[in-house]
C-alpha atoms as a PDB file:
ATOM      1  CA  UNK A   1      -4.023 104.152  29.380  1.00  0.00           C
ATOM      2  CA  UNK A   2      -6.142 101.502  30.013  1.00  0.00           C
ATOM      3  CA  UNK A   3     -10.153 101.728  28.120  1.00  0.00           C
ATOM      4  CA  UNK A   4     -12.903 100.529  29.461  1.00  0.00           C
ATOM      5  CA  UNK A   5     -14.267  97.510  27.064  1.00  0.00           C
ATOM      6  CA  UNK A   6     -18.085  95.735  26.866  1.00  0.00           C
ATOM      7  CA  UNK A   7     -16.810  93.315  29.742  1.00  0.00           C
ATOM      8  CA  UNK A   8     -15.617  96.088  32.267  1.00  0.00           C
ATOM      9  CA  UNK A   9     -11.290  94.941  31.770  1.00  0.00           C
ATOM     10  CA  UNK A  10      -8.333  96.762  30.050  1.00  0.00           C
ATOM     11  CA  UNK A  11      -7.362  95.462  26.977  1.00  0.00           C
ATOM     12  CA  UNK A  12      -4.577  93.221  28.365  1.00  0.00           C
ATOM     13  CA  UNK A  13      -7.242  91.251  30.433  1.00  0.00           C
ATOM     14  CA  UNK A  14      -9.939  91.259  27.624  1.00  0.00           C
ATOM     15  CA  UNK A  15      -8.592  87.649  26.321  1.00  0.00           C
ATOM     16  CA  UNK A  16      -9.411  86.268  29.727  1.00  0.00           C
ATOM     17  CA  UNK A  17     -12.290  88.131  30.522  1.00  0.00           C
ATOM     18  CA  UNK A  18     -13.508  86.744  27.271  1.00  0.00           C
ATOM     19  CA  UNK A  19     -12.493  83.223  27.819  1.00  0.00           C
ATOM     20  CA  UNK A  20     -13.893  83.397  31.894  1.00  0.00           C
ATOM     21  CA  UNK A  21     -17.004  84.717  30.763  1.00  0.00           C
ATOM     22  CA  UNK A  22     -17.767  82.407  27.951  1.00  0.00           C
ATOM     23  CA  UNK A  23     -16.579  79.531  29.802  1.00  0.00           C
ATOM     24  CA  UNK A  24     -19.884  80.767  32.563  1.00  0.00           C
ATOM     25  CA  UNK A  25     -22.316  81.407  29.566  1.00  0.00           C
ATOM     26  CA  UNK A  26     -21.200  77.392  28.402  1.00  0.00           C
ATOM     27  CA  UNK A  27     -21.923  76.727  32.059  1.00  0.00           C
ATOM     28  CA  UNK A  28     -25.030  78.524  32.032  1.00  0.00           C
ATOM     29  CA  UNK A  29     -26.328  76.962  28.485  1.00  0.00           C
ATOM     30  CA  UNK A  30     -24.975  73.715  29.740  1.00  0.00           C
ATOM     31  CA  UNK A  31     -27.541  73.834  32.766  1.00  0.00           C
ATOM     32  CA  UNK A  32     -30.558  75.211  30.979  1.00  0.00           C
ATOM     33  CA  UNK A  33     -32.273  72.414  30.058  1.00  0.00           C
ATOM     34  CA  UNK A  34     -32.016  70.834  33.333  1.00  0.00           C
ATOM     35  CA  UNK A  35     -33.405  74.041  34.865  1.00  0.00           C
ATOM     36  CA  UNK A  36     -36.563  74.516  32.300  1.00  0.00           C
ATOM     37  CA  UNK A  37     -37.519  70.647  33.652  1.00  0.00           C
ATOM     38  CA  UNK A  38     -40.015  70.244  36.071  1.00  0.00           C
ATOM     39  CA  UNK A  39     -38.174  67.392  38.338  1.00  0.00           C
ATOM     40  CA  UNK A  40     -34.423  68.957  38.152  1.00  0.00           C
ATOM     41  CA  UNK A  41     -31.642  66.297  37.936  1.00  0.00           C
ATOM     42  CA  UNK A  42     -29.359  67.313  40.674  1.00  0.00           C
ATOM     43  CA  UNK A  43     -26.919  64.812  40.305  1.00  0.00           C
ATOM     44  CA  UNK A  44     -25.653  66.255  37.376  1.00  0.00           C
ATOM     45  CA  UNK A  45     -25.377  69.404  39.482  1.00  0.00           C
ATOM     46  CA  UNK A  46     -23.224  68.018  41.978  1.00  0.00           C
ATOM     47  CA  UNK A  47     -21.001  65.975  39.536  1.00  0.00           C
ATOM     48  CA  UNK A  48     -19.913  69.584  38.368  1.00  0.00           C
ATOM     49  CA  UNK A  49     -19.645  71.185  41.594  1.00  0.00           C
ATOM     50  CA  UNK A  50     -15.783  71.323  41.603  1.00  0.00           C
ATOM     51  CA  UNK A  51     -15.879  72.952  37.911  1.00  0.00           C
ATOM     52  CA  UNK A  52     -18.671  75.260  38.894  1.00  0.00           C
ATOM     53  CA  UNK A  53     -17.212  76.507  42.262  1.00  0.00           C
ATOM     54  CA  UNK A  54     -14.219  77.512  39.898  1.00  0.00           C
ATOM     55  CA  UNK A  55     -16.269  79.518  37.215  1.00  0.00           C
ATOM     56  CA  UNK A  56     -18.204  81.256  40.274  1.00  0.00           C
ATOM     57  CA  UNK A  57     -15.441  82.073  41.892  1.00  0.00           C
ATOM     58  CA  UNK A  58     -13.360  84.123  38.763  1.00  0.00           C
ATOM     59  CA  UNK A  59     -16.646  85.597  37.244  1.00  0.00           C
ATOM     60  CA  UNK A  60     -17.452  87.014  40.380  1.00  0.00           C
ATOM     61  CA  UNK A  61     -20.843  84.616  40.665  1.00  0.00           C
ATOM     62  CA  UNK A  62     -22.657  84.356  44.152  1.00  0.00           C
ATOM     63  CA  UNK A  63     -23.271  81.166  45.507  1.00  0.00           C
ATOM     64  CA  UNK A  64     -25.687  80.946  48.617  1.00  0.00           C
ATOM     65  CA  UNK A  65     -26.536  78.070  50.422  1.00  0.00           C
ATOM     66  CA  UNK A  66     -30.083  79.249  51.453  1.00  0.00           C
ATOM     67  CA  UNK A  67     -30.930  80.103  48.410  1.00  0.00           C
ATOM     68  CA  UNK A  68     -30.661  79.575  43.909  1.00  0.00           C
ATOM     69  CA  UNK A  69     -27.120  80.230  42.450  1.00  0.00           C
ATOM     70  CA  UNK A  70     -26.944  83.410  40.310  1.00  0.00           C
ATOM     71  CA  UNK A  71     -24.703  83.030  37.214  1.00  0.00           C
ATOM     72  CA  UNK A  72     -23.913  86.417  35.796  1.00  0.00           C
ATOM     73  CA  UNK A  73     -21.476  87.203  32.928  1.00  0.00           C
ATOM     74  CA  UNK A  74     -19.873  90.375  31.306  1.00  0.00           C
ATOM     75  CA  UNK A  75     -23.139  90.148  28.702  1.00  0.00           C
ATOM     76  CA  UNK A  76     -25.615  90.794  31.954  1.00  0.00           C
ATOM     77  CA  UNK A  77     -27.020  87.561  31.305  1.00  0.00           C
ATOM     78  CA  UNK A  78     -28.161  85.989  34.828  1.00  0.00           C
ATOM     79  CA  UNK A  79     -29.713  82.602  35.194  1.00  0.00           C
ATOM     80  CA  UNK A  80     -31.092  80.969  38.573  1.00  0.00           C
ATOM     81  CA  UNK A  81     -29.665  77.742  39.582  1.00  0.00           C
ATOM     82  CA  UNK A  82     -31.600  75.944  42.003  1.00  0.00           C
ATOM     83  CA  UNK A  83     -29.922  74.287  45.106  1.00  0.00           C
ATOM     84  CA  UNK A  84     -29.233  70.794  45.072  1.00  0.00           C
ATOM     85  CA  UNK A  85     -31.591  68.876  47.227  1.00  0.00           C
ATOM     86  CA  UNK A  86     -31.770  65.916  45.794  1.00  0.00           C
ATOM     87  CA  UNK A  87     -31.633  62.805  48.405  1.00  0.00           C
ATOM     88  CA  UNK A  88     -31.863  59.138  47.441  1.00  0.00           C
ATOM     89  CA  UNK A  89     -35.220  57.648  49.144  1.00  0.00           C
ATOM     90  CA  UNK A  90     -33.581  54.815  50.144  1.00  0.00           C
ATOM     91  CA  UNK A  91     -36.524  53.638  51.812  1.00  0.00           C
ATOM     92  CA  UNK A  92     -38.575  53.612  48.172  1.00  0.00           C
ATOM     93  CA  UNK A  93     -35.081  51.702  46.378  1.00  0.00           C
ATOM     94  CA  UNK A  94     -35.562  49.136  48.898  1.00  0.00           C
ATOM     95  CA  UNK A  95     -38.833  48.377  48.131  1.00  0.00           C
ATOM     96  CA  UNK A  96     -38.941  48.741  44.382  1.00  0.00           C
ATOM     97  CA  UNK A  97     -35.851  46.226  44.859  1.00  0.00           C
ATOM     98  CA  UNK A  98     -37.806  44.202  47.378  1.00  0.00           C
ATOM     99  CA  UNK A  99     -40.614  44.168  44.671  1.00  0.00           C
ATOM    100  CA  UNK A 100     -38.313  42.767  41.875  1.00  0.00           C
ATOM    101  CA  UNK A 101     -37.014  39.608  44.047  1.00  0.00           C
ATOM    102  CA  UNK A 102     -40.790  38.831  44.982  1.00  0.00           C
ATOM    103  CA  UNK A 103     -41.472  38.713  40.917  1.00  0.00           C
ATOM    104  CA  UNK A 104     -38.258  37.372  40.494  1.00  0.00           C
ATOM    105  CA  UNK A 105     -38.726  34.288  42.701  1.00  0.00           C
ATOM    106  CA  UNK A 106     -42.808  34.043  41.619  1.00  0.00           C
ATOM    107  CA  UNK A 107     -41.478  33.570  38.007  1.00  0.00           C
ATOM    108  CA  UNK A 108     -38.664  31.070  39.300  1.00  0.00           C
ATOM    109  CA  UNK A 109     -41.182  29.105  40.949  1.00  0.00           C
ATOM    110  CA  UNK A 110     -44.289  29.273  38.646  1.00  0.00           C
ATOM    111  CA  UNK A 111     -41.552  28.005  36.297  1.00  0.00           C
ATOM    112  CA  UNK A 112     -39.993  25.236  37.907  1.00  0.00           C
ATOM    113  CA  UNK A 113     -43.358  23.785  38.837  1.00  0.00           C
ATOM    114  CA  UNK A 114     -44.549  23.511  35.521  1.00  0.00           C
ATOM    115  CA  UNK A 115     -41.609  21.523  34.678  1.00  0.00           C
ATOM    116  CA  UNK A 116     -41.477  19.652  37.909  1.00  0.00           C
ATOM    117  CA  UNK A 117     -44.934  18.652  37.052  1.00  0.00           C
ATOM    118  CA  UNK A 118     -44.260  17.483  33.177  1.00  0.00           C
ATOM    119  CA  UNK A 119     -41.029  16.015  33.625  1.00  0.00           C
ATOM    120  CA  UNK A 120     -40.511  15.235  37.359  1.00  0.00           C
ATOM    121  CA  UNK A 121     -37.583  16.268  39.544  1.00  0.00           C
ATOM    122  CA  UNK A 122     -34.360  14.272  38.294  1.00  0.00           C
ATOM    123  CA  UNK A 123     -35.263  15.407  34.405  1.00  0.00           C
ATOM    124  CA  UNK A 124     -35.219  19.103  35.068  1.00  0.00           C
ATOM    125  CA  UNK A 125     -31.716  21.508  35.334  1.00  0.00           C
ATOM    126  CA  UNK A 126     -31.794  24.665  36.734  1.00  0.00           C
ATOM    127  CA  UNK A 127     -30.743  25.337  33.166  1.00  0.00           C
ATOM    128  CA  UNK A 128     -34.270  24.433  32.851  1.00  0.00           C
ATOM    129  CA  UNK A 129     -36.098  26.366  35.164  1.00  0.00           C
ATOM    130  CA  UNK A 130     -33.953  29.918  34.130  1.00  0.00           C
ATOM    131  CA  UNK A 131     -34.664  29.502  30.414  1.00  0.00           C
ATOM    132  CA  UNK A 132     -38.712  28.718  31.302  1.00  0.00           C
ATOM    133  CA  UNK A 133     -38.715  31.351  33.818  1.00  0.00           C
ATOM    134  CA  UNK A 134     -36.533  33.935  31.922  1.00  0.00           C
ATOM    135  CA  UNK A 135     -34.281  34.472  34.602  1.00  0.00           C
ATOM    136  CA  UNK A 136     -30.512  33.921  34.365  1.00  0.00           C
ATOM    137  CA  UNK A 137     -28.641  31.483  36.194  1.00  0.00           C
ATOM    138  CA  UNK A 138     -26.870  33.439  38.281  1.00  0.00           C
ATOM    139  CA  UNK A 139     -30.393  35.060  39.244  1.00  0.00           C
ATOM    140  CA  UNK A 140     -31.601  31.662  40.204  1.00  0.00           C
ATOM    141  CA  UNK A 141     -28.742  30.830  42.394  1.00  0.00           C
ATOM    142  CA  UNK A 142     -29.242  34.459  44.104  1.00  0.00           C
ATOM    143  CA  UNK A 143     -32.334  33.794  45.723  1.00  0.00           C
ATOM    144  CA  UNK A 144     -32.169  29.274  45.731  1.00  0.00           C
ATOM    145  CA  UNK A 145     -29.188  27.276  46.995  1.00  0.00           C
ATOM    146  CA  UNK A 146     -29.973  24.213  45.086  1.00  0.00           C
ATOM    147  CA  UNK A 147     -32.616  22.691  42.795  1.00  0.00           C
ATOM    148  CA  UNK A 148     -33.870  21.159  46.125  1.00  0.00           C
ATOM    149  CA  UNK A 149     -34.676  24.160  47.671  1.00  0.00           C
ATOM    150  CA  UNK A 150     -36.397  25.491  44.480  1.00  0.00           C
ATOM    151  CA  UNK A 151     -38.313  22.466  44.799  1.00  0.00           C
ATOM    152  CA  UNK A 152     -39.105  22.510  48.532  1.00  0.00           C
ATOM    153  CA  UNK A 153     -40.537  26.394  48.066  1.00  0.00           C
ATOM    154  CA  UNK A 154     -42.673  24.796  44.895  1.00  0.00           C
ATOM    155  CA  UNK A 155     -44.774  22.252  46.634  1.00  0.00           C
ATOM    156  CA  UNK A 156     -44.654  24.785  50.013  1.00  0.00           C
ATOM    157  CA  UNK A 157     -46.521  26.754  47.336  1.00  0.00           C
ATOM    158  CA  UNK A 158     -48.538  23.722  46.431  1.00  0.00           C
ATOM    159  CA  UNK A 159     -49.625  22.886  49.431  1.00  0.00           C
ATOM    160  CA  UNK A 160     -50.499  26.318  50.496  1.00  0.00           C
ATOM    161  CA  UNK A 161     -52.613  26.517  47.335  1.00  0.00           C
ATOM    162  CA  UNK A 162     -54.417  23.219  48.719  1.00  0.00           C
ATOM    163  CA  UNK A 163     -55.043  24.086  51.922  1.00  0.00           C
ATOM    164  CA  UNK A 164     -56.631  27.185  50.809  1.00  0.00           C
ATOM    165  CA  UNK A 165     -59.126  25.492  48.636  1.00  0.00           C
ATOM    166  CA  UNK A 166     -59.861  23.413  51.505  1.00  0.00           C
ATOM    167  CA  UNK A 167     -60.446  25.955  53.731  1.00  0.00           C
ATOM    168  CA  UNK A 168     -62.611  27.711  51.422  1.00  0.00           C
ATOM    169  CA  UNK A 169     -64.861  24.519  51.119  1.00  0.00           C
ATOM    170  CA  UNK A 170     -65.074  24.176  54.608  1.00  0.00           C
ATOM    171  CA  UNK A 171     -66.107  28.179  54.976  1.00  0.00           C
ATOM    172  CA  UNK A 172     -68.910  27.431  52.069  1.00  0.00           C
ATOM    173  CA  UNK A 173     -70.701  24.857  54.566  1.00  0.00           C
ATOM    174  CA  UNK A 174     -72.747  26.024  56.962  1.00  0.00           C
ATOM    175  CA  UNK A 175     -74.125  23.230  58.853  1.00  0.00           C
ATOM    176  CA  UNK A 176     -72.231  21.685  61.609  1.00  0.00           C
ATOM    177  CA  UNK A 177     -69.275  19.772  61.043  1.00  0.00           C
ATOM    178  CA  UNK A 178     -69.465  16.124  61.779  1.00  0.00           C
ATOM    179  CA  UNK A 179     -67.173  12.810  60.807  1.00  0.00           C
ATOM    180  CA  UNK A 180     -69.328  12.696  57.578  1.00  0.00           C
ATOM    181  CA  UNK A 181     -68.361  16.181  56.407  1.00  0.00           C
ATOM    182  CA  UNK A 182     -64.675  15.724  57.633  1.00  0.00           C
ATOM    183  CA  UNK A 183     -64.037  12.863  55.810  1.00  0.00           C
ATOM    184  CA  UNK A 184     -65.587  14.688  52.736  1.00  0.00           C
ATOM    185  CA  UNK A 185     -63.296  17.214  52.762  1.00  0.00           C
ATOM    186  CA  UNK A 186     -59.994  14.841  53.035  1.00  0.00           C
ATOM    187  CA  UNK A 187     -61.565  12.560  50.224  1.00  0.00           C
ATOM    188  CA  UNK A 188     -61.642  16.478  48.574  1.00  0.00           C
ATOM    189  CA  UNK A 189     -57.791  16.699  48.943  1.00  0.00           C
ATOM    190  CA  UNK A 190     -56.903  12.981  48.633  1.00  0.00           C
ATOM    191  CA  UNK A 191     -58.720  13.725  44.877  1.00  0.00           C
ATOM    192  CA  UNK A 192     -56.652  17.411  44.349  1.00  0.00           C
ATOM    193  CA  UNK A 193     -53.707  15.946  45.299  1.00  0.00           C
ATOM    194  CA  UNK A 194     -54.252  12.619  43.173  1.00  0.00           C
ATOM    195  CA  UNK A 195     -55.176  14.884  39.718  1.00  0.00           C
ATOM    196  CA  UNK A 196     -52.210  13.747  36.818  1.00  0.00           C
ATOM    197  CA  UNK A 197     -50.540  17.272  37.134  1.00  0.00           C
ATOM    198  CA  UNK A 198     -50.053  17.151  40.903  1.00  0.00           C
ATOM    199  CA  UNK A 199     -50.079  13.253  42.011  1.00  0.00           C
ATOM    200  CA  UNK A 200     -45.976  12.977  41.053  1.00  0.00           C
ATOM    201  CA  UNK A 201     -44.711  16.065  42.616  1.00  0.00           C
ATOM    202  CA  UNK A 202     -46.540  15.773  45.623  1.00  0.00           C
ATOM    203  CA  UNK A 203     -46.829  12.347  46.957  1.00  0.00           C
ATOM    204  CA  UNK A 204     -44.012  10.840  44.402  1.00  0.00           C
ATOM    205  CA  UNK A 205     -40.824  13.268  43.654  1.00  0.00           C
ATOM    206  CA  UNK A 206     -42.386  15.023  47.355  1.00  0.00           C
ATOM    207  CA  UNK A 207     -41.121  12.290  50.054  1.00  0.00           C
ATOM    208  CA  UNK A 208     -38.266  11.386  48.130  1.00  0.00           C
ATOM    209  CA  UNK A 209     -36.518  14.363  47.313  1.00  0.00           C
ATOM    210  CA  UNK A 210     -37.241  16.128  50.615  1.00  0.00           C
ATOM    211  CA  UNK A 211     -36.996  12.703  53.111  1.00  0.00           C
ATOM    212  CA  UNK A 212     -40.157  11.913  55.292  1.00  0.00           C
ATOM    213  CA  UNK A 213     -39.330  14.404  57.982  1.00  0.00           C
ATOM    214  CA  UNK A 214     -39.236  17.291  56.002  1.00  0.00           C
ATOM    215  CA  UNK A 215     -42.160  16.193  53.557  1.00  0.00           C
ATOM    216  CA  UNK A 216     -44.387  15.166  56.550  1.00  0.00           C
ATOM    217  CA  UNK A 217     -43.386  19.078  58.285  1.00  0.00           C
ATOM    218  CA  UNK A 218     -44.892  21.056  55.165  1.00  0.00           C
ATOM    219  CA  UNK A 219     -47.801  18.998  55.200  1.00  0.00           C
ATOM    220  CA  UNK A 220     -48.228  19.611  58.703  1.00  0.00           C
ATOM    221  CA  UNK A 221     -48.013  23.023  58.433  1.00  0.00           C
ATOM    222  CA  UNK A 222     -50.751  23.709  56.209  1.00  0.00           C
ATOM    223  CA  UNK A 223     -52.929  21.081  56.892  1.00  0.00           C
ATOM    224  CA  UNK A 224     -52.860  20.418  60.936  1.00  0.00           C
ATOM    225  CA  UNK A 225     -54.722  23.020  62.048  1.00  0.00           C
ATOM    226  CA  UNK A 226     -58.057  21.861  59.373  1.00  0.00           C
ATOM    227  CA  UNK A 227     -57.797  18.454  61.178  1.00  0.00           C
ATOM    228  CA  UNK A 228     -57.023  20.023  64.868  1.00  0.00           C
ATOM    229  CA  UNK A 229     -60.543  22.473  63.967  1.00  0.00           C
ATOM    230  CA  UNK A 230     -62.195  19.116  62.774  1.00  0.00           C
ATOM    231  CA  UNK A 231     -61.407  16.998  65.899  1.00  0.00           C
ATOM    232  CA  UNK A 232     -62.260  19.948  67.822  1.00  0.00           C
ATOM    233  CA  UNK A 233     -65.726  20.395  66.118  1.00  0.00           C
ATOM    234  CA  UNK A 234     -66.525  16.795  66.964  1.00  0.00           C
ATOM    235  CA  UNK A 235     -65.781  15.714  70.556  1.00  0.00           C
ATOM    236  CA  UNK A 236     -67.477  16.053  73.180  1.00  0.00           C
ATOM    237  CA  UNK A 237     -66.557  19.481  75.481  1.00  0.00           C
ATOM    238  CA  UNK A 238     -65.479  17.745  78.472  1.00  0.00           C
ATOM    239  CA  UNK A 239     -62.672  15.846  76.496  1.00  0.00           C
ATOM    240  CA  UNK A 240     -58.867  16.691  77.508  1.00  0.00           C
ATOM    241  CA  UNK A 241     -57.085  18.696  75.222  1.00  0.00           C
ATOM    242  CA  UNK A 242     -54.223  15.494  75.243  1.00  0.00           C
ATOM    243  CA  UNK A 243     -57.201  13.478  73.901  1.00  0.00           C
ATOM    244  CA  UNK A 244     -57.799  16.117  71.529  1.00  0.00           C
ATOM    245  CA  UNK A 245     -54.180  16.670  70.623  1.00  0.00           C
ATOM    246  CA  UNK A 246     -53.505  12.441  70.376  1.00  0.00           C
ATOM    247  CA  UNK A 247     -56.442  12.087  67.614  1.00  0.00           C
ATOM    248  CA  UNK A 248     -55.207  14.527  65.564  1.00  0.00           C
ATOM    249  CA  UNK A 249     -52.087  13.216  65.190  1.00  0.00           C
ATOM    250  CA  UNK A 250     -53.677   9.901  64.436  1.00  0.00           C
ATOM    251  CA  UNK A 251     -56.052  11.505  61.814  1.00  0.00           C
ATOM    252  CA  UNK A 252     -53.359  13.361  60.153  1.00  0.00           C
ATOM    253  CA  UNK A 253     -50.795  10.129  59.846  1.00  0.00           C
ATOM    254  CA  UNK A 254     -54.339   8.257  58.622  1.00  0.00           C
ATOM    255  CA  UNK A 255     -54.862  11.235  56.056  1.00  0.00           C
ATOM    256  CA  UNK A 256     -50.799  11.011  55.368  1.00  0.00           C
ATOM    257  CA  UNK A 257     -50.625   7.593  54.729  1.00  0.00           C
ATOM    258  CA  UNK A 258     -53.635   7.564  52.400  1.00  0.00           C
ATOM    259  CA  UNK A 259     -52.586  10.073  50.191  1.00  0.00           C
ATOM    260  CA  UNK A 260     -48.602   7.978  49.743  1.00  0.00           C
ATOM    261  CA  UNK A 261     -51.322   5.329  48.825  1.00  0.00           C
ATOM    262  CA  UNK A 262     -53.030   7.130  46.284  1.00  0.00           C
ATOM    263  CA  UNK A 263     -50.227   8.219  44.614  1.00  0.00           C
ATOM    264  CA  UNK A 264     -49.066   4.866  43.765  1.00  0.00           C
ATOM    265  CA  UNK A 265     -52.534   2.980  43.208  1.00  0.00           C
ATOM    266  CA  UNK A 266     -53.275   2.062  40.101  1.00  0.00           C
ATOM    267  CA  UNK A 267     -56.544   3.626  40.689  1.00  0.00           C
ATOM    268  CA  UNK A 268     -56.437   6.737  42.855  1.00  0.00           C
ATOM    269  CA  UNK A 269     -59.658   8.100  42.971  1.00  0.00           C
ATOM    270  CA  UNK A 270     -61.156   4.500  43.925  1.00  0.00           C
ATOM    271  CA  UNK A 271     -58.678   4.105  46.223  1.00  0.00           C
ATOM    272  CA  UNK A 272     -59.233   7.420  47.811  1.00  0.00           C
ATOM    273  CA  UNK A 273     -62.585   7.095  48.122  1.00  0.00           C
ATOM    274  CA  UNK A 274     -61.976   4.185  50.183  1.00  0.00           C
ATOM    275  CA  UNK A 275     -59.566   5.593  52.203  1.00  0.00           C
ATOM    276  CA  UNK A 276     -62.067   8.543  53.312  1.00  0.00           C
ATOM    277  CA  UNK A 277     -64.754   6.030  54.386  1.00  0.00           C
ATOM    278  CA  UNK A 278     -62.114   3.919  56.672  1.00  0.00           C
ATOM    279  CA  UNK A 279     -61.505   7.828  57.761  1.00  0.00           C
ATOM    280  CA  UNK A 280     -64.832   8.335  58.690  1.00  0.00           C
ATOM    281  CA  UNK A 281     -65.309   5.277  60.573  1.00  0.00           C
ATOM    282  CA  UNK A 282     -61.939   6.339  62.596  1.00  0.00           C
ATOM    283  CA  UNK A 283     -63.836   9.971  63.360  1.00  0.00           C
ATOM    284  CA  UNK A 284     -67.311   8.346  64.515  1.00  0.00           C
ATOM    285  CA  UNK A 285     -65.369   6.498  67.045  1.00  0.00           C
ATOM    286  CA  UNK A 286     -63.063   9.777  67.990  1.00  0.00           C
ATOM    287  CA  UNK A 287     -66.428  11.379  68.340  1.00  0.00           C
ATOM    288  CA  UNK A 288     -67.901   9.346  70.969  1.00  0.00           C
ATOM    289  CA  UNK A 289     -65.606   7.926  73.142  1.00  0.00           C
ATOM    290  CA  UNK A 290     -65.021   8.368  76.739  1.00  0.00           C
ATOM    291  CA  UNK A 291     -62.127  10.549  78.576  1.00  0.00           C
ATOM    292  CA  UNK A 292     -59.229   8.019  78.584  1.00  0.00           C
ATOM    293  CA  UNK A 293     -58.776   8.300  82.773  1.00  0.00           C
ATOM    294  CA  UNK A 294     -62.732   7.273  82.489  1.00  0.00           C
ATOM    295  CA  UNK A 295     -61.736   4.282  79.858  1.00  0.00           C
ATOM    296  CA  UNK A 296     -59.599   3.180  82.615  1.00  0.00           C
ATOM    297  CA  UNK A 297     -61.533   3.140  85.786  1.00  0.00           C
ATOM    298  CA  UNK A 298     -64.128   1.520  83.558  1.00  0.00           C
ATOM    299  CA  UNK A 299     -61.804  -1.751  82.911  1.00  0.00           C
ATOM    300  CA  UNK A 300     -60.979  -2.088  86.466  1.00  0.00           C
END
């Protein structure tokens, strides 16, 4: 006749009972210290859902869906489980990842213009730049196709820098802009752009390695609009915008061409001080000359 025992079986299913119920009390220690946490690990949770589901179901555990998991062996000891609701922000991976790649490429660049500006473009490797930068190659190559393109985005950064300190110098003066103050502030940049650490990556290794077109684009981009304002500043109202539009193209080729000269004068500064005046000249006569269709009827 079968006797009840301390886990409720006849003797012939006490080895069992005794192996299903330790086998939940392991699953219950095992879980623990991921339930006594604050922020519960889930994952580990659901990499053991298979096992668990197998312990619940032959110890007589209930699992609810709405609600904690009670684990309860032959010893009366019970222990809540909480659901799993852990989700992946994917949103917040993407922009912790996002925020690695902007450091990533910041150190790439910071990197390979400090070497671009010691050694020049054909002396430095992208061997180079990963060992300054403490990025490996591979790394590099992830976010740049070629040493070129690292070395476009370094004087894009350059110039940007520039044009900024320009602007800023243009924002500290608070009288009207005239020809005089123009031509200032390009003899300001013809000097920044001239300075030891700058003069051969900009207007040496910069035309050369990127080609005129592409050179004369980036420079454009950052510095068009400051001569556009100037021009703008300095004409009379009833001027057409193509008369606008033509002089600052001439200004900016006249500013283009004088900093190519600088950076291969023996003397830059004196030579870019020269350049400015000629500049200025160039503006005074932008500044007060008649509508072209008037420049016309005029010589008839």
């Amino acid at each position: 006749m079968a006797r009840a025992t301390p886990f409720g079986y006849s003797p012939a299913c006490a080895p069992r009972a005794l192996k299903s119920n330790a086998s939940a009390v392991f699953l219950s220690i095992r879980f623990l210290p991921i339930i006594d946490r604050q922020e519960t690990d889930c994952r580990s949770v659901c990499q053991s859902s298979k096992h668990a589901a197998r312990l619940r179901r032959s110890n007589g555990c209930v699992n609810s869906s709405r609600g904690p998991t009670t684990l309860t062996a032959g010893w009366r000891r019970t222990m809540q489980v909480p659901p799993c609701n852990y989700s992946d922000p994917q949103g917040l991976n993407m922009s912790r990842q996002a925020e690695r790649s902007v450091a990533t490429i910041g150190s790439i660049i910071s990197a390979a213009r400090s070497l671009f500006e010691r050694q020049g473009f054909d002396a430095v490797s992208i061997d180079d730049i990963a060992v300054e930068a403490g990025v490996a190659k591979g790394g590099i190559y992830h976010h740049f196709k070629s040493k070129q393109d690292i070395f476009e985005s370094v004087l894009n950064d350059v110039q940007s820098k520039l044009a900024d300190m320009i602007m800023k110098k243009i924002a500290n003066n608070t009288g009207k802009r005239t020809p005089i103050t123009i031509s200032q502030n390009i003899l300001a940049y013809l000097e920044m752009t001239t300075q030891s650490s700058l003069r051969n990556l900009v207007l040496v290794d910069g035309p050369t390695v990127l080609g005129w077109q592409r050179w004369r684009e980036i420079d454009d981009r950052h510095f068009m609009a400051f001569i556009q304002s100037g021009i703008l500043a300095i004409v009379p109202e009833e001027m057409p915008q193509d008369y606008v539009n033509s002089a600052t193209q001439l200004i900016a080729g006249a500013v283009m061409e004088a900093a190519l000269s600088c950076g291969v004068s023996n003397d830059p500064i004196a030579t870019a001080r020269m350049h400015s005046k000629v500049i200025e000249q160039m503006l005074i006569g932008i500044s007060i000359r008649p509508p072209i269709e008037d420049a016309r009827e005029s010589a008839h």
